[in-house]
PDB file of N, CA and C in Angstrom:
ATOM      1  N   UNK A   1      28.453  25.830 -50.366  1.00  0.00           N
ATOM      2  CA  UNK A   1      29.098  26.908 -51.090  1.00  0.00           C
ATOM      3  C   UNK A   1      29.998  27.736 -50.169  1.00  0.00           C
ATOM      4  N   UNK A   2      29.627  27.976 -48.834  1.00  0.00           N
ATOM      5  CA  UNK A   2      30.359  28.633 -48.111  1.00  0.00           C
ATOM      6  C   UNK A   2      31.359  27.950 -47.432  1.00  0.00           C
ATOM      7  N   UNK A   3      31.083  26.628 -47.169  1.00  0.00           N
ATOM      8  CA  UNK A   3      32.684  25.673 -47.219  1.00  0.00           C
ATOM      9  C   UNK A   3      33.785  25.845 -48.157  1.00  0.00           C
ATOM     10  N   UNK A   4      33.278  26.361 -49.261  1.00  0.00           N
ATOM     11  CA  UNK A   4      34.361  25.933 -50.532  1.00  0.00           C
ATOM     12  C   UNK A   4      34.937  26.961 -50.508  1.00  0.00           C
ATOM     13  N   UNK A   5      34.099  28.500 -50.474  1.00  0.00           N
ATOM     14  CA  UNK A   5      34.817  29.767 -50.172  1.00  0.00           C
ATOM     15  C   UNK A   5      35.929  29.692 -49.234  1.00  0.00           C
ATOM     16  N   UNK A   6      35.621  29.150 -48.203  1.00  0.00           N
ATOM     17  CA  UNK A   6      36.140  29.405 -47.199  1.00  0.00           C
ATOM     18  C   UNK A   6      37.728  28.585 -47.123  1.00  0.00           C
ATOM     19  N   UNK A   7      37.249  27.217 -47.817  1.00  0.00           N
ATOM     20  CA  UNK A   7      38.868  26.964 -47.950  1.00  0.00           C
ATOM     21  C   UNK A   7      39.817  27.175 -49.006  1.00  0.00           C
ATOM     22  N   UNK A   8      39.056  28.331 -49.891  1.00  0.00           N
ATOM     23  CA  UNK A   8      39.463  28.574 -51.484  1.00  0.00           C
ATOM     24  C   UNK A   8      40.296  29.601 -50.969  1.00  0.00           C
ATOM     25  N   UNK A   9      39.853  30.360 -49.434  1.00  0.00           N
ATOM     26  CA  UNK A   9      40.511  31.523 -48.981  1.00  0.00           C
ATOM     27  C   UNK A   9      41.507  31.440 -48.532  1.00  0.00           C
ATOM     28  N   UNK A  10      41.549  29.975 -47.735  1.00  0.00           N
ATOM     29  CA  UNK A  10      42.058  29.780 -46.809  1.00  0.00           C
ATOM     30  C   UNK A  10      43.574  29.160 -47.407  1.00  0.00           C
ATOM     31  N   UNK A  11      42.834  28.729 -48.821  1.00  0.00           N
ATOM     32  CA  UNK A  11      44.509  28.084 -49.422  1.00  0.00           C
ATOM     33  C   UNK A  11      44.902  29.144 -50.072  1.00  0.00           C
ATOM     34  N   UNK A  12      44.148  30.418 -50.352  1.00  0.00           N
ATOM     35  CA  UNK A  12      44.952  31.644 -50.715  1.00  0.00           C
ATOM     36  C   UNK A  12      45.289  32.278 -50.094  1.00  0.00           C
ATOM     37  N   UNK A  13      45.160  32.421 -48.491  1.00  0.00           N
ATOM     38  CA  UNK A  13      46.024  33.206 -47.718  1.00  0.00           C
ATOM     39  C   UNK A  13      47.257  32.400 -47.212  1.00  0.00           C
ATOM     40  N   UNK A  14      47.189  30.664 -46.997  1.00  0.00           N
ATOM     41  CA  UNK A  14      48.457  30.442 -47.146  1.00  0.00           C
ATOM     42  C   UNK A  14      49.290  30.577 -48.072  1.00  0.00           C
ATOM     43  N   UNK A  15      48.728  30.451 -49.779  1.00  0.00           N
ATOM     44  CA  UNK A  15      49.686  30.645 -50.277  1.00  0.00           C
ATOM     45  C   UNK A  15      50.434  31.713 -50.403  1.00  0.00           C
ATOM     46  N   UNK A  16      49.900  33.064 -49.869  1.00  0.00           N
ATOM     47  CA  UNK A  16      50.355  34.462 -50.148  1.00  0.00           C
ATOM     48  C   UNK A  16      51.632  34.582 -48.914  1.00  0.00           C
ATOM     49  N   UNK A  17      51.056  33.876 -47.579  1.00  0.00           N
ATOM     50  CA  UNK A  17      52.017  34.018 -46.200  1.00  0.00           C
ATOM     51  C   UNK A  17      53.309  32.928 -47.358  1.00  0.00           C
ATOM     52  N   UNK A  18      53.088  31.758 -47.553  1.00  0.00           N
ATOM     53  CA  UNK A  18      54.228  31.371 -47.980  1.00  0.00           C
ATOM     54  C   UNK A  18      54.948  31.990 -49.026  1.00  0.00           C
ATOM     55  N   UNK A  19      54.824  32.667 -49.743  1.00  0.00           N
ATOM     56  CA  UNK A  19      55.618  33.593 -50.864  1.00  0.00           C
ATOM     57  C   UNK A  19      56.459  34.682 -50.511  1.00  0.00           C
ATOM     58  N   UNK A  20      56.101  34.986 -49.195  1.00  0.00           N
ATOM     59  CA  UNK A  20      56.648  35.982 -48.424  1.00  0.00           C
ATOM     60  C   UNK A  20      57.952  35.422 -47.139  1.00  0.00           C
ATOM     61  N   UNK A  21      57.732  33.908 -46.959  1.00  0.00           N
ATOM     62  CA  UNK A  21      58.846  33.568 -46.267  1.00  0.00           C
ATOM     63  C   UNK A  21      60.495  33.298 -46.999  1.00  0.00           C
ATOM     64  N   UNK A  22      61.340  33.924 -46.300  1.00  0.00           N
ATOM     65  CA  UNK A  22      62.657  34.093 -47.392  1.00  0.00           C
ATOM     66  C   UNK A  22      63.631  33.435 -46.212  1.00  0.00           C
ATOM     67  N   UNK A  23      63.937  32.297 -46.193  1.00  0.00           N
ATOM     68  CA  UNK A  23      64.678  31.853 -45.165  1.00  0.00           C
ATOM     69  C   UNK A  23      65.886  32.272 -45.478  1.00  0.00           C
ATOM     70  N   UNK A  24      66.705  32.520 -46.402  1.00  0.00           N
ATOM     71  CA  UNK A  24      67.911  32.432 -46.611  1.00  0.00           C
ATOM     72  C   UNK A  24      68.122  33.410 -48.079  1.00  0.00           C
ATOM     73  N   UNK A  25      69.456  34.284 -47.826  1.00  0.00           N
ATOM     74  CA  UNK A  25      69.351  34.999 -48.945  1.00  0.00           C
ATOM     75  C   UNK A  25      69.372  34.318 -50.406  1.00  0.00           C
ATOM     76  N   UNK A  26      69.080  35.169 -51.298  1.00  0.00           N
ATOM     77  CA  UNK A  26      69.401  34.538 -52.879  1.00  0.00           C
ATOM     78  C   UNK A  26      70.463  34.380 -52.888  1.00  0.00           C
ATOM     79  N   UNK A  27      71.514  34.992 -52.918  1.00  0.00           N
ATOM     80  CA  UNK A  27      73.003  35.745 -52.966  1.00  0.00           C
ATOM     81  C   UNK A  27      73.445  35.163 -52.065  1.00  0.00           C
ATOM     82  N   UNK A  28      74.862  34.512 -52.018  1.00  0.00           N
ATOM     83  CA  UNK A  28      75.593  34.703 -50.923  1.00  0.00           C
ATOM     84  C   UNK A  28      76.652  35.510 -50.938  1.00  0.00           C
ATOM     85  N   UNK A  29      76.610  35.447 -49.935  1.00  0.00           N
ATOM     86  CA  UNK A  29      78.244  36.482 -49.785  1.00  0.00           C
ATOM     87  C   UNK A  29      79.162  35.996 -51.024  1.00  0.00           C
ATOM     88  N   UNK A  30      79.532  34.937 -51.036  1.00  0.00           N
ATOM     89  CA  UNK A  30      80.692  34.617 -51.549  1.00  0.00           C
ATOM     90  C   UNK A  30      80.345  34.910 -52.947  1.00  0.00           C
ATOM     91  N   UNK A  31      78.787  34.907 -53.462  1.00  0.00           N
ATOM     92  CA  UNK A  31      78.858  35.119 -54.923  1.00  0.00           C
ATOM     93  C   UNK A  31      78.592  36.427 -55.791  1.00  0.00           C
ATOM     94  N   UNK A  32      78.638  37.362 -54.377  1.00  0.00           N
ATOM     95  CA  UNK A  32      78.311  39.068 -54.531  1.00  0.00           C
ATOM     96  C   UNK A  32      79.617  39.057 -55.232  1.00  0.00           C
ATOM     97  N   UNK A  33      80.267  38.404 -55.358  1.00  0.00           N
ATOM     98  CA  UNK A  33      81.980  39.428 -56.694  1.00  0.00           C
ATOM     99  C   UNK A  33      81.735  39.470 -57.803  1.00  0.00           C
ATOM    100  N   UNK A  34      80.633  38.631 -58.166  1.00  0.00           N
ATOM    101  CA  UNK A  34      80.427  38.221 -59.539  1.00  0.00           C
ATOM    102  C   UNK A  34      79.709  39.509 -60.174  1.00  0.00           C
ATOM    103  N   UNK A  35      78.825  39.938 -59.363  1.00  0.00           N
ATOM    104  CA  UNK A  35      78.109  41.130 -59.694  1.00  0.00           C
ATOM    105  C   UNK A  35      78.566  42.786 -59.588  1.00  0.00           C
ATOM    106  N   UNK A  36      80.078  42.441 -59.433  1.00  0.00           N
ATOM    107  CA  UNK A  36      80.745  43.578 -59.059  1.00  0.00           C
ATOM    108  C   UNK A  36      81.762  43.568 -60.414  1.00  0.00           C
ATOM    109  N   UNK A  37      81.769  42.408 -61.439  1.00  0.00           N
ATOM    110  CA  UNK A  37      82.532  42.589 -62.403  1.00  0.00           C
ATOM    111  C   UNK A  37      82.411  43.616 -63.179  1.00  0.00           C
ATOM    112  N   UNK A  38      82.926  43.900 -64.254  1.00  0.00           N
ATOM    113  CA  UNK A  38      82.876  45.339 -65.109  1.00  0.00           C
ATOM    114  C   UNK A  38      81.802  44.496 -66.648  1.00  0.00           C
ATOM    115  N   UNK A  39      81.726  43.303 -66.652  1.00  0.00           N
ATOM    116  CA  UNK A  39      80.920  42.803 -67.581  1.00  0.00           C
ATOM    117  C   UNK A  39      79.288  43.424 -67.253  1.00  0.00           C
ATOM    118  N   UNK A  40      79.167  43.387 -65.998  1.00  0.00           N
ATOM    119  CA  UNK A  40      77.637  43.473 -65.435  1.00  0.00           C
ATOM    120  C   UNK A  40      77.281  45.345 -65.369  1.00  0.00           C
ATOM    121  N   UNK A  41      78.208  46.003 -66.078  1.00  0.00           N
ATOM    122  CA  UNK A  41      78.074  47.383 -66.341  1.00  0.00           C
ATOM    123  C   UNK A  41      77.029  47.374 -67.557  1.00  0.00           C
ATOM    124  N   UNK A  42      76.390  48.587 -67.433  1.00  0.00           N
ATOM    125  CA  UNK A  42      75.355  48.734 -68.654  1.00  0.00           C
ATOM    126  C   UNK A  42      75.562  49.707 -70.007  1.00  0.00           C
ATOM    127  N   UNK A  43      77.426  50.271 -69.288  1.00  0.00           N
ATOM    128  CA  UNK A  43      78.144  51.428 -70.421  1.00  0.00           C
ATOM    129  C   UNK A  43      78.316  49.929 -71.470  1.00  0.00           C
ATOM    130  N   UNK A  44      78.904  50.749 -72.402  1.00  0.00           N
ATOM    131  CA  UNK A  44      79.853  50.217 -73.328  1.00  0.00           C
ATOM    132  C   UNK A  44      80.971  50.587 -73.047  1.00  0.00           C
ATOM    133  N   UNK A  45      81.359  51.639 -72.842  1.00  0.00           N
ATOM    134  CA  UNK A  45      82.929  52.132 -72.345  1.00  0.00           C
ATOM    135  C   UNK A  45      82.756  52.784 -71.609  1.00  0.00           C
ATOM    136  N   UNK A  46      83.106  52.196 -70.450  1.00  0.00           N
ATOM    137  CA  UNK A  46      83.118  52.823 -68.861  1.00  0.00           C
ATOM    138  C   UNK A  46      83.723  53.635 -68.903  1.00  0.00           C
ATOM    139  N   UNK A  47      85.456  53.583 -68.900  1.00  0.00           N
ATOM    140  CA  UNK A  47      86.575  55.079 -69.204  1.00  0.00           C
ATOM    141  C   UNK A  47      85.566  56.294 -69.925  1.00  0.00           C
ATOM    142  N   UNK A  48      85.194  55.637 -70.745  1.00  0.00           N
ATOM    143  CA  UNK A  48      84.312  57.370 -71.411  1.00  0.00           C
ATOM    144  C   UNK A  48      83.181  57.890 -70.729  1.00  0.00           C
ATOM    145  N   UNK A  49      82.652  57.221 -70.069  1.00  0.00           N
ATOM    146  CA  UNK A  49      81.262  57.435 -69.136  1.00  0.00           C
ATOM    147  C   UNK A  49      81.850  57.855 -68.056  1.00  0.00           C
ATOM    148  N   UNK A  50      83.076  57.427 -67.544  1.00  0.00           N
ATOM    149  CA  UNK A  50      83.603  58.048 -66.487  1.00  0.00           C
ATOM    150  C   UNK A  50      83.901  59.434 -67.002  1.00  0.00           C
ATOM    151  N   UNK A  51      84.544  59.456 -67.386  1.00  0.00           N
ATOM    152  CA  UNK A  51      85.409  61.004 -68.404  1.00  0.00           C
ATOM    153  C   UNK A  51      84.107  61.692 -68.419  1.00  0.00           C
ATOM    154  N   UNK A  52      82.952  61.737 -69.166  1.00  0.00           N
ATOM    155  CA  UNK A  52      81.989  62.621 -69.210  1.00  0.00           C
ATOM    156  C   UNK A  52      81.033  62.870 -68.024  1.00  0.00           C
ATOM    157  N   UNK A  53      80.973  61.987 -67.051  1.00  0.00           N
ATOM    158  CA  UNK A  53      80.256  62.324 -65.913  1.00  0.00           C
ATOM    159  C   UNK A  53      81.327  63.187 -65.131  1.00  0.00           C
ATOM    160  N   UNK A  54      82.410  63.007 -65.029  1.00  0.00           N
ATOM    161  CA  UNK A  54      83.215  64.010 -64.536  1.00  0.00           C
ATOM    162  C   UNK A  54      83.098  65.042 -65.061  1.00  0.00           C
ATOM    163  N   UNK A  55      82.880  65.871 -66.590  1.00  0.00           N
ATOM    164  CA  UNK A  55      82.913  66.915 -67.411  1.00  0.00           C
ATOM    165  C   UNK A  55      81.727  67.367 -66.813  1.00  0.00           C
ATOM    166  N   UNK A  56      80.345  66.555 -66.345  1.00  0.00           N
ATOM    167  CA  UNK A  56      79.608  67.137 -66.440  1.00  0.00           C
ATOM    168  C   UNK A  56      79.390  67.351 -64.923  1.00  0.00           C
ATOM    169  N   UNK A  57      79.786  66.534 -64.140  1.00  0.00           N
ATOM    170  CA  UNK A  57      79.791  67.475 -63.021  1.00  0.00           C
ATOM    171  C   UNK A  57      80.560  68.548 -62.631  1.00  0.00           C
ATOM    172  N   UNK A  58      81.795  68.589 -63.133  1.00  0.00           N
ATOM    173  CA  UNK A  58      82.781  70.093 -63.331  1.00  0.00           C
ATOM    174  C   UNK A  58      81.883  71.442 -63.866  1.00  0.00           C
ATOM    175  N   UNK A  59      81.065  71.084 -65.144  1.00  0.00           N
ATOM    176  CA  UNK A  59      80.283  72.046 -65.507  1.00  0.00           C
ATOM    177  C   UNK A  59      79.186  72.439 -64.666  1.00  0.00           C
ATOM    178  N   UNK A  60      78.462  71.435 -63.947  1.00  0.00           N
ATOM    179  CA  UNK A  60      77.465  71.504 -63.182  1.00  0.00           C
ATOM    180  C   UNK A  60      77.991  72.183 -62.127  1.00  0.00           C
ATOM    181  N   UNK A  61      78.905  72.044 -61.631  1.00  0.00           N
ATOM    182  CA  UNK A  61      78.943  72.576 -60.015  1.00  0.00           C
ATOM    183  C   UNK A  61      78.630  71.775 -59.167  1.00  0.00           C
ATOM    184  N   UNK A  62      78.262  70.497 -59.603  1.00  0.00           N
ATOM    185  CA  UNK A  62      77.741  69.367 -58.404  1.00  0.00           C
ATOM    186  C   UNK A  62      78.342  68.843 -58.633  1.00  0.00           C
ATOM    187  N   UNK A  63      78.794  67.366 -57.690  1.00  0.00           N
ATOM    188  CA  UNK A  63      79.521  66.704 -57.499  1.00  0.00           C
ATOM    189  C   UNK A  63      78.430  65.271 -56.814  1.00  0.00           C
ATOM    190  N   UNK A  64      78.944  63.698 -57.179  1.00  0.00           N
ATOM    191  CA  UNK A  64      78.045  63.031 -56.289  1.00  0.00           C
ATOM    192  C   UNK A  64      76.712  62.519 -56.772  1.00  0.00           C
ATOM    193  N   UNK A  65      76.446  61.970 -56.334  1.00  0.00           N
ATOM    194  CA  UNK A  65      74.848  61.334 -56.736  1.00  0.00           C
ATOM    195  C   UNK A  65      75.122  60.229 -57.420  1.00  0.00           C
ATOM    196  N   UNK A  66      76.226  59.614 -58.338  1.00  0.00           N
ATOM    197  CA  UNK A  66      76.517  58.926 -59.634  1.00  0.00           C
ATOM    198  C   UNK A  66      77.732  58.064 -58.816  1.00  0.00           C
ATOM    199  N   UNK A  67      78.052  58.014 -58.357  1.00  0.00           N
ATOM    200  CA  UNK A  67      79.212  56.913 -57.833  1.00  0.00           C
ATOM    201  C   UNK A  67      80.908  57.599 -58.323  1.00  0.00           C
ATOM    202  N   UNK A  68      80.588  58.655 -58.652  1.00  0.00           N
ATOM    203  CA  UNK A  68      82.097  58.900 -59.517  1.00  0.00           C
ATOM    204  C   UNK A  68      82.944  59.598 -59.122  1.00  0.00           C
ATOM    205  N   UNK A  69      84.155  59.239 -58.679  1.00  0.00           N
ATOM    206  CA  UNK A  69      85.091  60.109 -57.948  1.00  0.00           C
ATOM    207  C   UNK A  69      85.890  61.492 -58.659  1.00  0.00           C
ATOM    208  N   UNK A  70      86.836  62.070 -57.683  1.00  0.00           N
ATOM    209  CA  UNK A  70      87.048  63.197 -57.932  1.00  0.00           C
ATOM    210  C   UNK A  70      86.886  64.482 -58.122  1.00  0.00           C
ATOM    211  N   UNK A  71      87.035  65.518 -58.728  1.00  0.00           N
ATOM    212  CA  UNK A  71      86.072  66.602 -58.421  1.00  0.00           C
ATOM    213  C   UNK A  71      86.640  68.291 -58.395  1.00  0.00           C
ATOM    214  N   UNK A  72      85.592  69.107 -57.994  1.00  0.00           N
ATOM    215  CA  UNK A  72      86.822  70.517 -58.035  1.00  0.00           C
ATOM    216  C   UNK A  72      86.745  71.181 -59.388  1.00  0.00           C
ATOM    217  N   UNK A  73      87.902  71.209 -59.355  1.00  0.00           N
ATOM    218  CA  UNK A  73      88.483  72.611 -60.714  1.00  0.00           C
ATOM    219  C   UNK A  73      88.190  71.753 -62.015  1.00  0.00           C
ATOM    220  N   UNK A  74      88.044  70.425 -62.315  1.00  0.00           N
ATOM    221  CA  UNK A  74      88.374  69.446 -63.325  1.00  0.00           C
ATOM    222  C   UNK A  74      89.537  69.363 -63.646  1.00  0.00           C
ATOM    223  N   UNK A  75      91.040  69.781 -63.100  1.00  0.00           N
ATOM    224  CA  UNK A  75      91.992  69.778 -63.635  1.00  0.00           C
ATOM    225  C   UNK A  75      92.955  68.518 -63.449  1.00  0.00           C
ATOM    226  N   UNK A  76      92.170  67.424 -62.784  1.00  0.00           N
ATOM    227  CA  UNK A  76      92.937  66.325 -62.141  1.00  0.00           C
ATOM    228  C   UNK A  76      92.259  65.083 -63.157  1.00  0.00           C
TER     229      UNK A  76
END
């Protein structure tokens, strides 16, 4: 019984070390553009999500945190 434990352990700690070896990324470089398209956005209309995160950081007084440029008076 304590043989069987022991290699019941032993094939569960290899299998855990092997799940954890990552030789090589998922991603390569070359296919990171794909994920930079405007399809892989989660708006429906970006222009308007842009437009209102700007409104609302003008109102806020903050700026930042959200990826969204511009800033100030809101007059730009």
């Amino acid at each position: 019984m304590v043989k069987v434990l022991r290699a019941l352990s032993v094939a569960l700690l290899l299998g855990a070390l092997a799940g954890c070896a990552a030789p090589a990324p998922w991603v390569k470089p070359y296919e990171r553009e794909h994920f930079a398209d405007p399809i892989m956005s989660f708006d429906r209309d970006p222009v308007s999500s842009i437009y209102l995160e700007h409104v609302f950081e003008t109102r806020e007084g903050s700026h930042g945190g959200t990826g969204a440029v511009g800033g100030g008076c809101g007059c730009n």
